[in-house]
N, C-alpha and C. Protein backbone atom coordinates (compact mmCIF):
# COMPACT_ATOMS: atom_id res chain seq x y z
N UNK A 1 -18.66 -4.84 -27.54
CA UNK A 1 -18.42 -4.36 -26.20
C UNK A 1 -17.00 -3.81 -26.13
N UNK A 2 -16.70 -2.58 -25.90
CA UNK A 2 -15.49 -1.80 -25.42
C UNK A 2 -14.96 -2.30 -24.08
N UNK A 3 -13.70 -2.48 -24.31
CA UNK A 3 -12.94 -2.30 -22.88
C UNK A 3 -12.32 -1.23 -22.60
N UNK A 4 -12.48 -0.85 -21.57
CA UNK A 4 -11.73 0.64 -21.02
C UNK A 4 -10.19 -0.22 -21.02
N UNK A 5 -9.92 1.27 -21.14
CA UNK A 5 -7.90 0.80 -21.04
C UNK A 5 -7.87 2.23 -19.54
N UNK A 6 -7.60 1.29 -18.58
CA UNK A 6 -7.13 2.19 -17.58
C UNK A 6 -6.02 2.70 -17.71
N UNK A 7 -4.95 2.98 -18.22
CA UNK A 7 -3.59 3.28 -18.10
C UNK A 7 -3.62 4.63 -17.62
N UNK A 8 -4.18 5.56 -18.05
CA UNK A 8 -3.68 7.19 -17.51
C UNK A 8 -4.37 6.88 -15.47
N UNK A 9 -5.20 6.11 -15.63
CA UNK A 9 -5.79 6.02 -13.19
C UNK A 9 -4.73 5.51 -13.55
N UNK A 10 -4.22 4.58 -13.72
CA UNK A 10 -3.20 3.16 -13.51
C UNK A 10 -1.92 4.20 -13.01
N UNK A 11 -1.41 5.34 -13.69
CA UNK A 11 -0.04 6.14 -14.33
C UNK A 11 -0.67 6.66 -13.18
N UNK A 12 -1.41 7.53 -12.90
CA UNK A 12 -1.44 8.94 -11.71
C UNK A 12 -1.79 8.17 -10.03
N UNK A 13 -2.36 6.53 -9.87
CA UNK A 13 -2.50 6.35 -8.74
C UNK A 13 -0.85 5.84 -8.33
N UNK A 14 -0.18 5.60 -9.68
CA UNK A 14 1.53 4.77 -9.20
C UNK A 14 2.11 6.02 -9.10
N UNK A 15 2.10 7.40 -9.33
CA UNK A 15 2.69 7.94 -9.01
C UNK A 15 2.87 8.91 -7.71
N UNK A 16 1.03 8.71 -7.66
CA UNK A 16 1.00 9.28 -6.08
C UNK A 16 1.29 8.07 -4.76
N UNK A 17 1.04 7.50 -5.12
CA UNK A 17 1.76 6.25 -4.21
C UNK A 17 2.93 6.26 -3.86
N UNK A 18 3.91 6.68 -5.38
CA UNK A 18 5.12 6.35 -4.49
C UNK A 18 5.55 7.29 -4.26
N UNK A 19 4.97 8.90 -4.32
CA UNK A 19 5.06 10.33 -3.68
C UNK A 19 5.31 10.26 -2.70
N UNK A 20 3.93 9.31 -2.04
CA UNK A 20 3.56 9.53 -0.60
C UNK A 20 4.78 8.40 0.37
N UNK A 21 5.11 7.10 -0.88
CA UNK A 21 5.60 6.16 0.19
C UNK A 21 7.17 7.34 0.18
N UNK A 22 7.40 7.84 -0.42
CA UNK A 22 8.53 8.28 -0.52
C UNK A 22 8.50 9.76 0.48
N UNK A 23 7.76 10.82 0.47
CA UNK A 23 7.21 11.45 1.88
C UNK A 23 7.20 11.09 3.55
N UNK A 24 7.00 9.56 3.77
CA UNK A 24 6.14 8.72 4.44
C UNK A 24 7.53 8.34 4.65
N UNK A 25 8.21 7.95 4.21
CA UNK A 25 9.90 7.27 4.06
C UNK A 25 10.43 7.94 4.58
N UNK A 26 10.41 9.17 4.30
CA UNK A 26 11.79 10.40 4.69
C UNK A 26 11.21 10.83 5.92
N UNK A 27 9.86 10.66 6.40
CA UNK A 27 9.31 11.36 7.43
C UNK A 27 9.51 10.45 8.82
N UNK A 28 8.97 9.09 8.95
CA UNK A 28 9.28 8.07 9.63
C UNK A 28 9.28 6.53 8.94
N UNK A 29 10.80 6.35 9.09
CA UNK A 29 11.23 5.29 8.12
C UNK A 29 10.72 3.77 8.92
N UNK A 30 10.34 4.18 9.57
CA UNK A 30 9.83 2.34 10.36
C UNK A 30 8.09 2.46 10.76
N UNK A 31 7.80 3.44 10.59
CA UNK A 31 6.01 3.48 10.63
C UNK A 31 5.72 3.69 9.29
N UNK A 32 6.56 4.15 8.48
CA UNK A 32 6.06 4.23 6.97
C UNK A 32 6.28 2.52 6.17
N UNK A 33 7.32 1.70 7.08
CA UNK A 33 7.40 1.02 6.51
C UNK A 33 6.13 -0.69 6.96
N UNK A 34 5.74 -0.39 7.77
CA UNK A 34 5.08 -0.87 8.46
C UNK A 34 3.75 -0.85 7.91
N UNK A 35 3.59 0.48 7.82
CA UNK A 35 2.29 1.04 7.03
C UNK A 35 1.84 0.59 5.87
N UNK A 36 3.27 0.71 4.70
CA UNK A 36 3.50 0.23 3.45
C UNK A 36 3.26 -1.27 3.11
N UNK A 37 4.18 -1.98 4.37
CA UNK A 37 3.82 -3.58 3.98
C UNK A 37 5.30 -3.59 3.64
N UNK A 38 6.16 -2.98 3.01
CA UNK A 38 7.45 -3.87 2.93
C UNK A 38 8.42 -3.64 3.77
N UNK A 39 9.72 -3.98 3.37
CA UNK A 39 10.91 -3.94 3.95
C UNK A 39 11.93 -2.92 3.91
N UNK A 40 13.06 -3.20 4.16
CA UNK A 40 14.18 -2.33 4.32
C UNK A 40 14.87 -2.33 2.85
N UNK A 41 14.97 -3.33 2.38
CA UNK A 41 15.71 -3.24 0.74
C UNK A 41 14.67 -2.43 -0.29
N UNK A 42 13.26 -2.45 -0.27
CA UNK A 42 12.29 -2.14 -0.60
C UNK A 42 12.30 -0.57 -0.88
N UNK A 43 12.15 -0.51 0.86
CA UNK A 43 12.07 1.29 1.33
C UNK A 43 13.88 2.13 0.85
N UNK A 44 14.49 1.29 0.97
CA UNK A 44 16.12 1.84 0.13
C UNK A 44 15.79 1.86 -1.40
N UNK A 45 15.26 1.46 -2.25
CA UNK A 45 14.98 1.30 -3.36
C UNK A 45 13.92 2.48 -3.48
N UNK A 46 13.25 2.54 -3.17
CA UNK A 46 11.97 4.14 -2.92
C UNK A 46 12.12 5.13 -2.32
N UNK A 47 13.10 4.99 -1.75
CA UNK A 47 13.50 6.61 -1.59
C UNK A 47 14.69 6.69 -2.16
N UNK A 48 15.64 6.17 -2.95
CA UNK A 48 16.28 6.35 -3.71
C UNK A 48 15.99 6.74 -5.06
N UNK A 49 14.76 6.47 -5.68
CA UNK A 49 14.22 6.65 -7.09
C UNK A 49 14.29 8.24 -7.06
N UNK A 50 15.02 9.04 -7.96
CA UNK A 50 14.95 10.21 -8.83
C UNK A 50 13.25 10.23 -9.63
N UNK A 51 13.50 11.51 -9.45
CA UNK A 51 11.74 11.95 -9.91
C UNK A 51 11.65 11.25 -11.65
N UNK A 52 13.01 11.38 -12.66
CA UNK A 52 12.87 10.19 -13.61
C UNK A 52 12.27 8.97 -13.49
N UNK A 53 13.44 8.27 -12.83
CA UNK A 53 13.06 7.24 -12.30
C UNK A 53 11.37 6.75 -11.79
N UNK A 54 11.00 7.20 -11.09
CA UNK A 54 9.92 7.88 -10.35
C UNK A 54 8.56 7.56 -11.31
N UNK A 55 8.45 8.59 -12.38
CA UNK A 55 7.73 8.81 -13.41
C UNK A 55 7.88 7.20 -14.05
N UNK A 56 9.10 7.36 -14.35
CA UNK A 56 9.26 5.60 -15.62
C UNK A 56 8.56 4.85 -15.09
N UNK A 57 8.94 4.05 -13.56
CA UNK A 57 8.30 3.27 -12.82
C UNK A 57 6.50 3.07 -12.67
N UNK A 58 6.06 4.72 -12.84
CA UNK A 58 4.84 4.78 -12.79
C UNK A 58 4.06 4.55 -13.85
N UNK A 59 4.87 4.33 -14.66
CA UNK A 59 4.24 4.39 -16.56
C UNK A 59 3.84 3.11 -16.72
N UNK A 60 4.27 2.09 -15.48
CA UNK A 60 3.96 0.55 -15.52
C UNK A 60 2.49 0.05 -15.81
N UNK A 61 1.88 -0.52 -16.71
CA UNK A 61 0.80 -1.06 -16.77
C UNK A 61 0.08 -1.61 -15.75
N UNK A 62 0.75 -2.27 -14.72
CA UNK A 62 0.61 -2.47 -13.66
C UNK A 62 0.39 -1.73 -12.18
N UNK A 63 -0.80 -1.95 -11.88
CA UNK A 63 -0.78 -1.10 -10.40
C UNK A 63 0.52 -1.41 -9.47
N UNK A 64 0.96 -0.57 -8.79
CA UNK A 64 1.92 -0.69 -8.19
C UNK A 64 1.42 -1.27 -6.61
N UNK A 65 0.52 -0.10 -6.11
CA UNK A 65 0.11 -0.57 -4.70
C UNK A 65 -1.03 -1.94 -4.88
N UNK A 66 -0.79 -2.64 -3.76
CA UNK A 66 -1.60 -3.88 -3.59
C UNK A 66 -2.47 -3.59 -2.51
N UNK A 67 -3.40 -5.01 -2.80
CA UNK A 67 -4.28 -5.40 -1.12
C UNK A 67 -3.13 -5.98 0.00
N UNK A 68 -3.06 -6.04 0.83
CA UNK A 68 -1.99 -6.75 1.76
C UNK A 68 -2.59 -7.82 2.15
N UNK A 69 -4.25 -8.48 1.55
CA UNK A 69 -4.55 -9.47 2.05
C UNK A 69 -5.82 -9.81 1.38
N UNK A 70 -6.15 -11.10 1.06
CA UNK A 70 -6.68 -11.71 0.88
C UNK A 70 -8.20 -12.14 0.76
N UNK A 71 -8.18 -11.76 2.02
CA UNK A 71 -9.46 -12.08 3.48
C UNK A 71 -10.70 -11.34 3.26
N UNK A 72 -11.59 -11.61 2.68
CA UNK A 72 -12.94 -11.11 2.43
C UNK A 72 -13.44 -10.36 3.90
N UNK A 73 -13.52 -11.22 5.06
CA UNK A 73 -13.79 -11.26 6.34
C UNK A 73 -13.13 -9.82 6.68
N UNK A 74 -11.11 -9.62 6.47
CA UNK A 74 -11.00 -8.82 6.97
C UNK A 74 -11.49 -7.26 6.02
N UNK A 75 -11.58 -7.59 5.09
CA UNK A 75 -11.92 -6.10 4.32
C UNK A 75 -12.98 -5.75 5.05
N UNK A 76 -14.03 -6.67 4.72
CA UNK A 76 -15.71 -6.27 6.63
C UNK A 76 -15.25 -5.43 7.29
N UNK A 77 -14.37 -5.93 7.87
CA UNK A 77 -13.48 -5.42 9.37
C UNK A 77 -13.47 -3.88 8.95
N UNK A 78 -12.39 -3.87 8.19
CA UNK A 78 -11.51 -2.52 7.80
C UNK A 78 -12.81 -1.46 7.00
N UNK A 79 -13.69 -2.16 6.73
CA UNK A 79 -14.65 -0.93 6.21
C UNK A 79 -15.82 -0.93 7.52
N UNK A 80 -15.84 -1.56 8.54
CA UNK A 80 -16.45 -1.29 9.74
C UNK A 80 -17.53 -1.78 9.92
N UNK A 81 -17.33 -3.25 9.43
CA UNK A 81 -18.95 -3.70 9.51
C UNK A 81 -18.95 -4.83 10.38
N UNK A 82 -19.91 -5.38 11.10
CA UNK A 82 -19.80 -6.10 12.63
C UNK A 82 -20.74 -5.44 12.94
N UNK A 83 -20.89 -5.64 14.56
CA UNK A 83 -21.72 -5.26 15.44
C UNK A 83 -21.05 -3.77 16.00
N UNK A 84 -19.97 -3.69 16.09
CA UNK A 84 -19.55 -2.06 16.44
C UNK A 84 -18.71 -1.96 15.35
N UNK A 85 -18.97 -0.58 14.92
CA UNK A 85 -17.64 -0.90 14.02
C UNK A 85 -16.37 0.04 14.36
N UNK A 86 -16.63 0.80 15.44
CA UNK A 86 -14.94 0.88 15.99
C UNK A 86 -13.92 -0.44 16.43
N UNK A 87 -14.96 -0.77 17.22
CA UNK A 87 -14.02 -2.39 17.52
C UNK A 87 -13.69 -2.79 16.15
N UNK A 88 -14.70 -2.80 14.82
CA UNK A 88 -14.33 -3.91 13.82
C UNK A 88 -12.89 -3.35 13.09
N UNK A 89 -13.11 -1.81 13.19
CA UNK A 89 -11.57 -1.27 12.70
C UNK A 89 -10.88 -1.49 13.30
N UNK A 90 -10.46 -1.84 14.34
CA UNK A 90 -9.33 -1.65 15.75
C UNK A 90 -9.34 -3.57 15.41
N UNK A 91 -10.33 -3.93 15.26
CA UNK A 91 -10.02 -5.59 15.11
C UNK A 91 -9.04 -6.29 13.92
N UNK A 92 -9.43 -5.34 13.18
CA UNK A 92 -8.79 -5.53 11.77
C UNK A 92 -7.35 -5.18 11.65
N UNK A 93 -7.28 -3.78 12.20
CA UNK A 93 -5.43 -3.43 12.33
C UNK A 93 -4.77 -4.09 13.21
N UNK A 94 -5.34 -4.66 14.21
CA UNK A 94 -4.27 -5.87 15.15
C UNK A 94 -4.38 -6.74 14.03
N UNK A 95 -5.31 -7.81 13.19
CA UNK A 95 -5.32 -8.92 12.46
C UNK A 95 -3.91 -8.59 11.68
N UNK A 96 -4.48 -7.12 10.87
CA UNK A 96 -2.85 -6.65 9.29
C UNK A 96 -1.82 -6.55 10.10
N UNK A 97 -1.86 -6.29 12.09
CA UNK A 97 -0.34 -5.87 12.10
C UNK A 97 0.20 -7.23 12.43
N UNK A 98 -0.42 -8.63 12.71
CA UNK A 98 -0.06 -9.72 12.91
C UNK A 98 0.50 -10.49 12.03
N UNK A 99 -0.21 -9.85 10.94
CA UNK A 99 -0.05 -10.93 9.90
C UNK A 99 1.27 -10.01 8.87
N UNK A 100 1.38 -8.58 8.99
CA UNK A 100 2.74 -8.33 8.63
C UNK A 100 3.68 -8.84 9.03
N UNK A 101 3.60 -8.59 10.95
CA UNK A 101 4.85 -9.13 11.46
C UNK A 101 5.47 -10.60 10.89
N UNK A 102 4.61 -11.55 11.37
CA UNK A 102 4.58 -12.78 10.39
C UNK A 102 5.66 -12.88 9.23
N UNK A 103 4.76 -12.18 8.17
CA UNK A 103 5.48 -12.36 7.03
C UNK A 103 6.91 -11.67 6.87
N UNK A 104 7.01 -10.54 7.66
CA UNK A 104 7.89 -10.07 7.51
C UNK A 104 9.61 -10.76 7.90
N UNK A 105 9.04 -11.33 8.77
CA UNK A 105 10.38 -12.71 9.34
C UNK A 105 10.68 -13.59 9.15
């Protein structure tokens, strides 16, 4: 049995990620950061990265972007499943913006 080696998705989804967080940064620095899930030392660190930089970072074996959560229940939510699923989306982004604020303090 073969294992795939993801590295080249792994390399092109870390680099559009931090395109966009870095776009998203320069465009509105407190809804991008909000959006993103982190902080202020974070978002200074990503929009500071040089397109070098940038690239190296993305060469990481490691996915860069995460889930922000856990919650089987809320992924339901966020892909719209319930009994309405506008409410279940609109239910779900109050749950992530609660539980950012939270962590964030």
């Amino acid at each position: 049995m073969s294992h795939p080696n993801f590295q080249a998705e792994i390399r092109e989804l870390n680099i559009v990620y931090l395109m966009l967080a870095q776009k998203m940064l320069s465009n509105d620095r407190e809804t991008a950061m909000f959006r993103l899930g982190i902080g202020k030392a974070l978002a200074d660190f990503i929009t500071g990265l040089s397109a070098t930089k940038l690239v190296k970072m993305a060469d990481s074996p490691v996915l860069i972007p995460r889930f922000r959560f856990e919650d089987e229940q809320l992924a339901r939510l966020m892909a719209g499943e319930g009994r309405d699923e506008t409410a279940s989306i609109l239910h779900s982004a109050i749950i992530t913006a609660g539980r950012s604020a939270s962590e964030s303090a």
